[in-house]
PDB file of N, CA and C in Angstrom:
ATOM      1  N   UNK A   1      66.304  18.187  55.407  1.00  0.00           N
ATOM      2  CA  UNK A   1      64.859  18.065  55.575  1.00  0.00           C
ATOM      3  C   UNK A   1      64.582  17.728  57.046  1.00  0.00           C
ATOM      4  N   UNK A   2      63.981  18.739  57.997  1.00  0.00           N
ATOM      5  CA  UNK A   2      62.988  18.057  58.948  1.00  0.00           C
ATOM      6  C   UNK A   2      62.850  16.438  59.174  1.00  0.00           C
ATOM      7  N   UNK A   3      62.588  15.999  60.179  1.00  0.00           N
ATOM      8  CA  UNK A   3      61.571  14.888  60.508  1.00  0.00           C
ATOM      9  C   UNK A   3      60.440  14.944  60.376  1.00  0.00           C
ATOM     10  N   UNK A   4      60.097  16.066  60.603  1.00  0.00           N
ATOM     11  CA  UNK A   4      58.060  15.779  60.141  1.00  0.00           C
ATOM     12  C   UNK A   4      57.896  16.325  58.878  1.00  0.00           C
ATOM     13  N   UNK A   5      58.841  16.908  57.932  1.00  0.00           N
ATOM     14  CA  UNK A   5      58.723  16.683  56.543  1.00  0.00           C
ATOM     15  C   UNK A   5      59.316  15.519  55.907  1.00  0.00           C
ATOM     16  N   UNK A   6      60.223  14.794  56.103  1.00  0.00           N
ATOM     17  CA  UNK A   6      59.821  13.593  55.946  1.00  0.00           C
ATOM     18  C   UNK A   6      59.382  12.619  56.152  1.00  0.00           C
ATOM     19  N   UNK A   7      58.746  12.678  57.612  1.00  0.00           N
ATOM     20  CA  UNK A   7      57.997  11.664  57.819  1.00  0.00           C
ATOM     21  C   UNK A   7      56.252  11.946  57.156  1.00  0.00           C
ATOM     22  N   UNK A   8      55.880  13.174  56.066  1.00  0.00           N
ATOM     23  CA  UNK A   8      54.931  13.338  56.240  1.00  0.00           C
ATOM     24  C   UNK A   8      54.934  13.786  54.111  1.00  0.00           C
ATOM     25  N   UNK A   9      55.815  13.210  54.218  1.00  0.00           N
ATOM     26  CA  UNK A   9      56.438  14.075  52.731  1.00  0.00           C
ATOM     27  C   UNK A   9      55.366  12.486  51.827  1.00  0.00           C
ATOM     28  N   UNK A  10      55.599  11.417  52.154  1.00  0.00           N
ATOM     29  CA  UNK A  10      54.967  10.263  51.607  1.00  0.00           C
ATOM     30  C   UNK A  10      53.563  10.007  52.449  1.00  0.00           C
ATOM     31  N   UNK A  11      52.989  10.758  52.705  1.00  0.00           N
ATOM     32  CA  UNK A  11      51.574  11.053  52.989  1.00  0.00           C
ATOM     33  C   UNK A  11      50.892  11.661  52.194  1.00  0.00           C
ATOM     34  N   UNK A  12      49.192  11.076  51.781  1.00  0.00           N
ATOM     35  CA  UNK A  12      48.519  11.275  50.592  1.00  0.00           C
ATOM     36  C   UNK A  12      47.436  12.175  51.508  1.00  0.00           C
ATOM     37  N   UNK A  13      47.266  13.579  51.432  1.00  0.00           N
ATOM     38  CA  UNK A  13      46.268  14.557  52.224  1.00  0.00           C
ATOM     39  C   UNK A  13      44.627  13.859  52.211  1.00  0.00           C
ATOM     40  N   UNK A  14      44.468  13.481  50.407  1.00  0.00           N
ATOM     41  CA  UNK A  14      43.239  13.205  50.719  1.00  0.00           C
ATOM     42  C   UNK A  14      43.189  11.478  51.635  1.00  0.00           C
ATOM     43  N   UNK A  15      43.707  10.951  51.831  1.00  0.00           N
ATOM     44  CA  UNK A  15      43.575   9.849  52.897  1.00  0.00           C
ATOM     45  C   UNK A  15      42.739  10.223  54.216  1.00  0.00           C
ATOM     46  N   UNK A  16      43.222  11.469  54.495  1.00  0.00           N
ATOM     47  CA  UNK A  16      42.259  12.512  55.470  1.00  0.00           C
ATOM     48  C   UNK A  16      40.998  12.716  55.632  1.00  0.00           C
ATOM     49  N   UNK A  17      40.445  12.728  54.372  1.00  0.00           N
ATOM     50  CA  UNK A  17      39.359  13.708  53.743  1.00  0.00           C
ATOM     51  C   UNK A  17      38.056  12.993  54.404  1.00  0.00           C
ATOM     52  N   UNK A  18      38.284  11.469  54.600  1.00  0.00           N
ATOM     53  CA  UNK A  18      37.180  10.814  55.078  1.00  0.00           C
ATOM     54  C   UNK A  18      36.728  10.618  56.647  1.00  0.00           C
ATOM     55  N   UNK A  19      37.404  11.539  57.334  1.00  0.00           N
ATOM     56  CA  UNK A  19      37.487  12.425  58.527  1.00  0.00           C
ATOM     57  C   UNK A  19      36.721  13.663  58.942  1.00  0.00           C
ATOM     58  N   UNK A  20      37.288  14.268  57.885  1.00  0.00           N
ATOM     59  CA  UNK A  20      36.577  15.855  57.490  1.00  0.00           C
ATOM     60  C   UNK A  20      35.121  15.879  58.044  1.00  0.00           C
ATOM     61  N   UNK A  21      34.352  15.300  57.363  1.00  0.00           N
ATOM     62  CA  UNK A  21      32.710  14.984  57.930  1.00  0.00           C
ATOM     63  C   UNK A  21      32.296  13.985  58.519  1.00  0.00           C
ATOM     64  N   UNK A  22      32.666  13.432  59.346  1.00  0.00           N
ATOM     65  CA  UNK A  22      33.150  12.151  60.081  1.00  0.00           C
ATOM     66  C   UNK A  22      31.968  12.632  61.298  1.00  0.00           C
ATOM     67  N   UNK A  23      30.625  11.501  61.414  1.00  0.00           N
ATOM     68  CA  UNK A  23      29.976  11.609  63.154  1.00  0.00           C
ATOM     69  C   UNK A  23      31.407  11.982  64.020  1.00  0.00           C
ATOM     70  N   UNK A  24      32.464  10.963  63.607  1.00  0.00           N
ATOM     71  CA  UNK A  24      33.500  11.406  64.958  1.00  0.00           C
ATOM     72  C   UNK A  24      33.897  12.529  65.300  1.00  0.00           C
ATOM     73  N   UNK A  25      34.207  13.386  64.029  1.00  0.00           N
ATOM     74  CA  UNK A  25      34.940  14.550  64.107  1.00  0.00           C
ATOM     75  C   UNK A  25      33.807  15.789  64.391  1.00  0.00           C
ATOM     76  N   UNK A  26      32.786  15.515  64.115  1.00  0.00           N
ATOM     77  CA  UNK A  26      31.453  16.156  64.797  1.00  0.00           C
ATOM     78  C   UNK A  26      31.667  16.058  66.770  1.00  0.00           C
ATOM     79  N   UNK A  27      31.211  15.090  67.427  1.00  0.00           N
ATOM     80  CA  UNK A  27      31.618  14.934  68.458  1.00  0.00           C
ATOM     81  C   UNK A  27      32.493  14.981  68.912  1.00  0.00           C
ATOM     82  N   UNK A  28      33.830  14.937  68.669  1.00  0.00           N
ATOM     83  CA  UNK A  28      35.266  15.564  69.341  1.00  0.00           C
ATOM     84  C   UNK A  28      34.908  17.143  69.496  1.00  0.00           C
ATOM     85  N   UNK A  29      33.950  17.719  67.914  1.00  0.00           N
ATOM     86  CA  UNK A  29      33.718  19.113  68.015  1.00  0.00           C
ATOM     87  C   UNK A  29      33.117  19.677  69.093  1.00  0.00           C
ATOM     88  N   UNK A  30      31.970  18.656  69.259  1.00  0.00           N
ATOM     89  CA  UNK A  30      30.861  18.893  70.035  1.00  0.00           C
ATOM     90  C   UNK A  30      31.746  18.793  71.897  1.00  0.00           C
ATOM     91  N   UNK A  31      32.985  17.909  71.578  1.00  0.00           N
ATOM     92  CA  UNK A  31      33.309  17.548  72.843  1.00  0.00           C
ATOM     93  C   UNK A  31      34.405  18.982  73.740  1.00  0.00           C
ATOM     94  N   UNK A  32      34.644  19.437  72.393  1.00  0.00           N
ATOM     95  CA  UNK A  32      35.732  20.742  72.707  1.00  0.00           C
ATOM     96  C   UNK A  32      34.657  21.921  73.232  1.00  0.00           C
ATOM     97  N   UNK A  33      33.602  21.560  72.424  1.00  0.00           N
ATOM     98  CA  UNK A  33      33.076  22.988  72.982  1.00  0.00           C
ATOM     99  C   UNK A  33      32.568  23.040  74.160  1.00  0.00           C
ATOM    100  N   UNK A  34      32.143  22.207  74.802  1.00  0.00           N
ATOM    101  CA  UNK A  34      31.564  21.659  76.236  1.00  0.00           C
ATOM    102  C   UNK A  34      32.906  21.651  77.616  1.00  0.00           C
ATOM    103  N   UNK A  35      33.896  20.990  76.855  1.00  0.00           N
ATOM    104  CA  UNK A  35      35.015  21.170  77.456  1.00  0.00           C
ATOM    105  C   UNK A  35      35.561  22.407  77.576  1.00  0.00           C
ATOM    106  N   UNK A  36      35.904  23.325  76.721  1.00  0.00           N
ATOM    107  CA  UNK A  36      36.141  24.290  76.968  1.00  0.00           C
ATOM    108  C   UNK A  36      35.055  25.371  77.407  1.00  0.00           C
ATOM    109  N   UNK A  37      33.965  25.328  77.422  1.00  0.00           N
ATOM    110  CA  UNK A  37      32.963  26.077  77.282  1.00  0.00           C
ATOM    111  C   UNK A  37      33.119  27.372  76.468  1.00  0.00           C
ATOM    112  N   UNK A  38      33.376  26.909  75.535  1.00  0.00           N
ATOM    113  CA  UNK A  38      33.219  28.084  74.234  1.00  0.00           C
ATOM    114  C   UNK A  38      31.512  28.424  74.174  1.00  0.00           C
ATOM    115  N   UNK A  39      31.718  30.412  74.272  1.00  0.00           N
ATOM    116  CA  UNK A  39      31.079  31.205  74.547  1.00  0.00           C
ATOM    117  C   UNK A  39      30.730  30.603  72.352  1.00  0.00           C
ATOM    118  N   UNK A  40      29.198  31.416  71.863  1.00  0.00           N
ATOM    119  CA  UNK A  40      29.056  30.950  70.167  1.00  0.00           C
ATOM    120  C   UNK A  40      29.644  32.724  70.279  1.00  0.00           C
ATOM    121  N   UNK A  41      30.786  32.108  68.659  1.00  0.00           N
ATOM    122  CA  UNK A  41      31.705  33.008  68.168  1.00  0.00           C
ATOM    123  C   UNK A  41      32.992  33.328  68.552  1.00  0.00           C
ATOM    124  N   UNK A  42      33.364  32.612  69.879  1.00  0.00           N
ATOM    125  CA  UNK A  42      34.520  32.715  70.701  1.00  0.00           C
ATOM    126  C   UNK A  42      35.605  32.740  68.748  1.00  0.00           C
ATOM    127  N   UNK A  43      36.741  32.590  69.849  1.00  0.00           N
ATOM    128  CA  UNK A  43      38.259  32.792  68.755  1.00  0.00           C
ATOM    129  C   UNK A  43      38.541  31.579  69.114  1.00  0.00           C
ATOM    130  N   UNK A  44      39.113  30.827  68.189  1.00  0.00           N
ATOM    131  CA  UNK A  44      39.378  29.504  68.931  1.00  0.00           C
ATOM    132  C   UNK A  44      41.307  29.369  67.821  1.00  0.00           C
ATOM    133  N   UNK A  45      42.459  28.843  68.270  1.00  0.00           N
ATOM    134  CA  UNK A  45      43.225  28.967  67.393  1.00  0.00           C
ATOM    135  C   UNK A  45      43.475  27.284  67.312  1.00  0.00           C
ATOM    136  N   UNK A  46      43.969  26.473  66.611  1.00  0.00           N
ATOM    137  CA  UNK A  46      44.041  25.025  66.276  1.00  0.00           C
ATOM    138  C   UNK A  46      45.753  24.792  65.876  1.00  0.00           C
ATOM    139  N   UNK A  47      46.439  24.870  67.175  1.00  0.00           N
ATOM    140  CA  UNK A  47      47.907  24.033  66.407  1.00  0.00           C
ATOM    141  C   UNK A  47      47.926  22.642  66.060  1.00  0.00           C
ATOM    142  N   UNK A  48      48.891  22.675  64.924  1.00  0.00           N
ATOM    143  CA  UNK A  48      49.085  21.048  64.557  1.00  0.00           C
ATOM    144  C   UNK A  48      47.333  20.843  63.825  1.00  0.00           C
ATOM    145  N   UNK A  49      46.701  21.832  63.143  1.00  0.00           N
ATOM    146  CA  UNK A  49      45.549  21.328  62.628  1.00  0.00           C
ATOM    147  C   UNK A  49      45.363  20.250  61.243  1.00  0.00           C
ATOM    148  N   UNK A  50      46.380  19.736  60.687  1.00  0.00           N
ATOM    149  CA  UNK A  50      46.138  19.236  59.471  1.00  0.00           C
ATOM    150  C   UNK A  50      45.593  19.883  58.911  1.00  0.00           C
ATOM    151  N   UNK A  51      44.192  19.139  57.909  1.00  0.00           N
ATOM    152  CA  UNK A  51      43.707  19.805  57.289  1.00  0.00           C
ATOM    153  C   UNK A  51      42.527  20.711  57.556  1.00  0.00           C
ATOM    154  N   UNK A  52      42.413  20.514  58.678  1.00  0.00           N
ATOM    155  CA  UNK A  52      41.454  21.443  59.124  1.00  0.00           C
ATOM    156  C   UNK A  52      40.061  20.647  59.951  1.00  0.00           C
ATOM    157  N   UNK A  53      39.842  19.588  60.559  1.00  0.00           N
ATOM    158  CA  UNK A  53      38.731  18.840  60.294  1.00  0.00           C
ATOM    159  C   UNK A  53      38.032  19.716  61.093  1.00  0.00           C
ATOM    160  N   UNK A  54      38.768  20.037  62.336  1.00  0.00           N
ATOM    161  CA  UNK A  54      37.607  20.835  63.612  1.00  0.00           C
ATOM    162  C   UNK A  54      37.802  21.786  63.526  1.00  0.00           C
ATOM    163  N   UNK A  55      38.304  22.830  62.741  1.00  0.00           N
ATOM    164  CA  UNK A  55      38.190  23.915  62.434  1.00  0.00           C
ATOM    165  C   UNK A  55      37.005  24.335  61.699  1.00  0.00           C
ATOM    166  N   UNK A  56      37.112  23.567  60.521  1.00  0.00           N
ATOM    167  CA  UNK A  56      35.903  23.468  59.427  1.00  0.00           C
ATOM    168  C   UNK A  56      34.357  23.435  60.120  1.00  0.00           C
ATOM    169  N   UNK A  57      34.256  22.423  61.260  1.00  0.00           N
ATOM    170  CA  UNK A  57      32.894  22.280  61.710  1.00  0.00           C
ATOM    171  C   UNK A  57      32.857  23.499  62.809  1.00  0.00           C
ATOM    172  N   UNK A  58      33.575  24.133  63.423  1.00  0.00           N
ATOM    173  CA  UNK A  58      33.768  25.326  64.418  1.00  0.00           C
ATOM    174  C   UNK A  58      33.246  26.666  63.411  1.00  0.00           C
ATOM    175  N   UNK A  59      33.749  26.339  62.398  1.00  0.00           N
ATOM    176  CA  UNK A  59      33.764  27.652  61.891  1.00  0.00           C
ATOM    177  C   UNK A  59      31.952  27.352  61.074  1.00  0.00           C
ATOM    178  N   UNK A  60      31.617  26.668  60.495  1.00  0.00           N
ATOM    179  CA  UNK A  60      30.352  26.129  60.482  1.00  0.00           C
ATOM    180  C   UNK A  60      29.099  26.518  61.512  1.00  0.00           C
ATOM    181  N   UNK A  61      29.668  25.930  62.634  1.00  0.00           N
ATOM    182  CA  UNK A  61      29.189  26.405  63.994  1.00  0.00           C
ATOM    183  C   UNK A  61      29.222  28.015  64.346  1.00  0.00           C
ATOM    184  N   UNK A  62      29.937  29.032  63.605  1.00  0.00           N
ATOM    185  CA  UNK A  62      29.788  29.942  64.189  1.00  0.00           C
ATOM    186  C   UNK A  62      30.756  30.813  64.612  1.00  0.00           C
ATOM    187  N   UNK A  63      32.265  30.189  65.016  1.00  0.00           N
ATOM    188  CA  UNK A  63      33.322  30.207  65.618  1.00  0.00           C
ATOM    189  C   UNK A  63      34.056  30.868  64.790  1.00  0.00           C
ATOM    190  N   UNK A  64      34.947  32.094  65.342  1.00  0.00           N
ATOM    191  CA  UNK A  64      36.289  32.857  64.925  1.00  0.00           C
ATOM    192  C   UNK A  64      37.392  31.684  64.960  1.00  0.00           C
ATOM    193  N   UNK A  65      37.777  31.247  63.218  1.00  0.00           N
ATOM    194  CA  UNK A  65      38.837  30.048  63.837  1.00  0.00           C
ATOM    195  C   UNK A  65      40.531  30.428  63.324  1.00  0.00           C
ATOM    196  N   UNK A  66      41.596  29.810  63.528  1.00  0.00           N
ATOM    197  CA  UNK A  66      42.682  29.863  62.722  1.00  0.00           C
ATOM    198  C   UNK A  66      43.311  28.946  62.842  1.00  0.00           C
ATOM    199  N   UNK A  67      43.632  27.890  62.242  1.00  0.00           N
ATOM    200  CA  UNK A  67      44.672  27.525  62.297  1.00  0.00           C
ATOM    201  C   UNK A  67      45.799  26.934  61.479  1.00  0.00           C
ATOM    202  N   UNK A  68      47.111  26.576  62.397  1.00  0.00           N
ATOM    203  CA  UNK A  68      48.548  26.204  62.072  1.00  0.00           C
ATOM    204  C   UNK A  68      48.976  24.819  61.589  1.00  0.00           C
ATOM    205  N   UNK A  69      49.443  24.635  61.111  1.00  0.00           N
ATOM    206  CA  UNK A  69      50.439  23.257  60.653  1.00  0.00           C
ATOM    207  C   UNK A  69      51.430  23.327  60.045  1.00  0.00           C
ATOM    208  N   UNK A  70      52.816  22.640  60.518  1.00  0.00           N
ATOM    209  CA  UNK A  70      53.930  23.064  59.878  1.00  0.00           C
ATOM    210  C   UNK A  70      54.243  22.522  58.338  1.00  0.00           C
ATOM    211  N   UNK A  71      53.127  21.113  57.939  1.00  0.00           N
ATOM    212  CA  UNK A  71      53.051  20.429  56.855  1.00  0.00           C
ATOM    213  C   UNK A  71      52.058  21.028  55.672  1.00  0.00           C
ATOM    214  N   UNK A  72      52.949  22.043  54.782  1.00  0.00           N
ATOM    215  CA  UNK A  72      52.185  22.836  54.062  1.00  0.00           C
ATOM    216  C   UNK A  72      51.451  22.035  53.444  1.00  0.00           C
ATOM    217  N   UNK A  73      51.786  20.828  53.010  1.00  0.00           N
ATOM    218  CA  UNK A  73      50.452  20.357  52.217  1.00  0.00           C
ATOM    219  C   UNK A  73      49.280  20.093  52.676  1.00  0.00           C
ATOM    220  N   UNK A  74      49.471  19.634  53.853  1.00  0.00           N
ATOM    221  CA  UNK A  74      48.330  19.459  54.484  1.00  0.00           C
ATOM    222  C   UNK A  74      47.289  20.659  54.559  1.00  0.00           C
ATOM    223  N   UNK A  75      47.606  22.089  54.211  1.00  0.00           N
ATOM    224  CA  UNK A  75      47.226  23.000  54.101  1.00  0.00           C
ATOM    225  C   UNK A  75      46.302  23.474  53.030  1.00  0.00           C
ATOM    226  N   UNK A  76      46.965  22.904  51.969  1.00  0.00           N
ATOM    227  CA  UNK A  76      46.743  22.844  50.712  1.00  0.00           C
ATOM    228  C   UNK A  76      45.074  22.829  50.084  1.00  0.00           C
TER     229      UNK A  76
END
């Protein structure tokens, strides 16, 4: 087994979930797009995304999104 499958194997996904719609995770959103100056609809790809938090509000927003994580559950 990996290290980041077991270090991630006794991790509960929804522990996450209260993130997902988070003011914070709004403004990190709000902070990427300013930072990067994402054109509305750009492609944006997300490694290491968990479960998705800024993907979810990108793609909400408008945004071509995808992304990766090597912790399938987190996928889930």
């Amino acid at each position: 087994m990996a290290w980041y499958e077991e270090l991630f194997a006794k991790e509960d996904p929804a522990r996450y979930d209260i993130y997902t719609e988070s003011e914070a995770s709004q403004r990190q959103v709000d902070f990427i797009i300013d930072a990067l100056d994402l054109d509305q609809g750009a492609r944006v790809l997300d490694l290491c995304c968990g479960q998705g938090r800024h993907l979810i509000d990108l793609a909400r927003r408008g945004y071509d999104v995808v992304g990766l994580d090597l912790s399938e559950f987190m996928l889930d």
